[in-house]
Protein backbone atom coordinates (compact mmCIF):
# COMPACT_ATOMS: atom_id res chain seq x y z
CA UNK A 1 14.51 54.63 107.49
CA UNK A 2 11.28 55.81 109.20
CA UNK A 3 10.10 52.03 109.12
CA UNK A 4 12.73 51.14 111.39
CA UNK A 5 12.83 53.43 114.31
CA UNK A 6 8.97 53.34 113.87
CA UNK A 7 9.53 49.05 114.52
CA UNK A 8 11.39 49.89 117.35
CA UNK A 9 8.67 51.30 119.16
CA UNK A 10 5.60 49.57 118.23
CA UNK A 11 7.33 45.93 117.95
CA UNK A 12 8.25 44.07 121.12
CA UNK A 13 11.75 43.02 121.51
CA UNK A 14 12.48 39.47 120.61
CA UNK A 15 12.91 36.95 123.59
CA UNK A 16 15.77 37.62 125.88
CA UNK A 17 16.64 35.36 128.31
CA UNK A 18 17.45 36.04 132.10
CA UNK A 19 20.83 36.87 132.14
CA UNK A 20 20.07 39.57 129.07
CA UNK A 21 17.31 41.03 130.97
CA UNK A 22 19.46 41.38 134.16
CA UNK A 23 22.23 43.05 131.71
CA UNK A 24 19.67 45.51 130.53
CA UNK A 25 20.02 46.95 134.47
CA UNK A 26 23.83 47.64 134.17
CA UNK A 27 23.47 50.85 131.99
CA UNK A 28 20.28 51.79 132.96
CA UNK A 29 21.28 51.85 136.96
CA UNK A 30 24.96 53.84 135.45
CA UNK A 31 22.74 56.29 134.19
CA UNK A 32 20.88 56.86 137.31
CA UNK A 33 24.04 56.90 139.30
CA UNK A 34 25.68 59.09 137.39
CA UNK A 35 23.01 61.84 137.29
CA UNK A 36 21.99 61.71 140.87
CA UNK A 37 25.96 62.15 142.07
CA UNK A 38 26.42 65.20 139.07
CA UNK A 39 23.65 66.71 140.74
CA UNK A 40 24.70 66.03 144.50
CA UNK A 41 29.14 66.48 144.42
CA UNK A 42 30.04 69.65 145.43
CA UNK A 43 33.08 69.65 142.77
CA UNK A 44 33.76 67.39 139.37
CA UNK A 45 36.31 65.54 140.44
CA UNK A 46 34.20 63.59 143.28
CA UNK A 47 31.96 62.63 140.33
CA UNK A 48 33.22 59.67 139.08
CA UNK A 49 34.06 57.49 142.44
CA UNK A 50 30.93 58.51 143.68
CA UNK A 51 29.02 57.21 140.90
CA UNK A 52 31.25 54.10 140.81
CA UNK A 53 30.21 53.68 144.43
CA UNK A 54 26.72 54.20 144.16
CA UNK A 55 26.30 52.18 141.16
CA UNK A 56 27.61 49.13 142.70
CA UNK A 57 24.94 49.93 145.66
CA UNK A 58 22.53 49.84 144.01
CA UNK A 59 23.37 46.77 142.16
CA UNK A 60 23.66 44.62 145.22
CA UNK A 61 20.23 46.00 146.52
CA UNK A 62 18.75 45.43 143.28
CA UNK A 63 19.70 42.16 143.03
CA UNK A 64 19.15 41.25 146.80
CA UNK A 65 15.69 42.55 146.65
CA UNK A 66 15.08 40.08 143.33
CA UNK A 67 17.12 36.96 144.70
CA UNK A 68 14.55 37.44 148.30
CA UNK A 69 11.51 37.68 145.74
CA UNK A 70 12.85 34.56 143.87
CA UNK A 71 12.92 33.01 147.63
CA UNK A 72 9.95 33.94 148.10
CA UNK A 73 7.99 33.19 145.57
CA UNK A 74 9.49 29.23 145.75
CA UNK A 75 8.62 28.98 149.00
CA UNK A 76 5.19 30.21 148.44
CA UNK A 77 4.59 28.06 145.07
């Protein structure tokens, strides 16, 4: 039992192509989302729509600001 959380810290995780490592963003941006609008909505019911809303911001700028680097870096190579 102690073996395997210990592996999942000290071994890497096994290849994962593009399209997994773009999914790893979806919860991870949620999270963020959800926290930062708990924190900032004046009552509980604004919480959800808000973070639906921000979430999906920052998706599209995420992504933007990696599709402009992938630009970028083609033009440049």
């Amino acid at each position: 039992m102690v073996d395997a959380v210990l592996a999942l810290f000290t071994l890497p995780l096994p290849e994962l192509s593009g399209l997994q490592r773009a999914g790893l963003l979806l919860p991870l941006t949620a999270c963020i989302a959800v926290v930062y609008k708990a924190l900032r909505c004046e009552t509980p019911r604004e919480i959800p729509l808000a973070s639906v809303i921000l979430w999906v911001t920052i998706l599209i700028g995420m992504y933007m600001v990696g599709i402009g680097l992938m630009v970028v870096y083609q033009l440049l190579s």
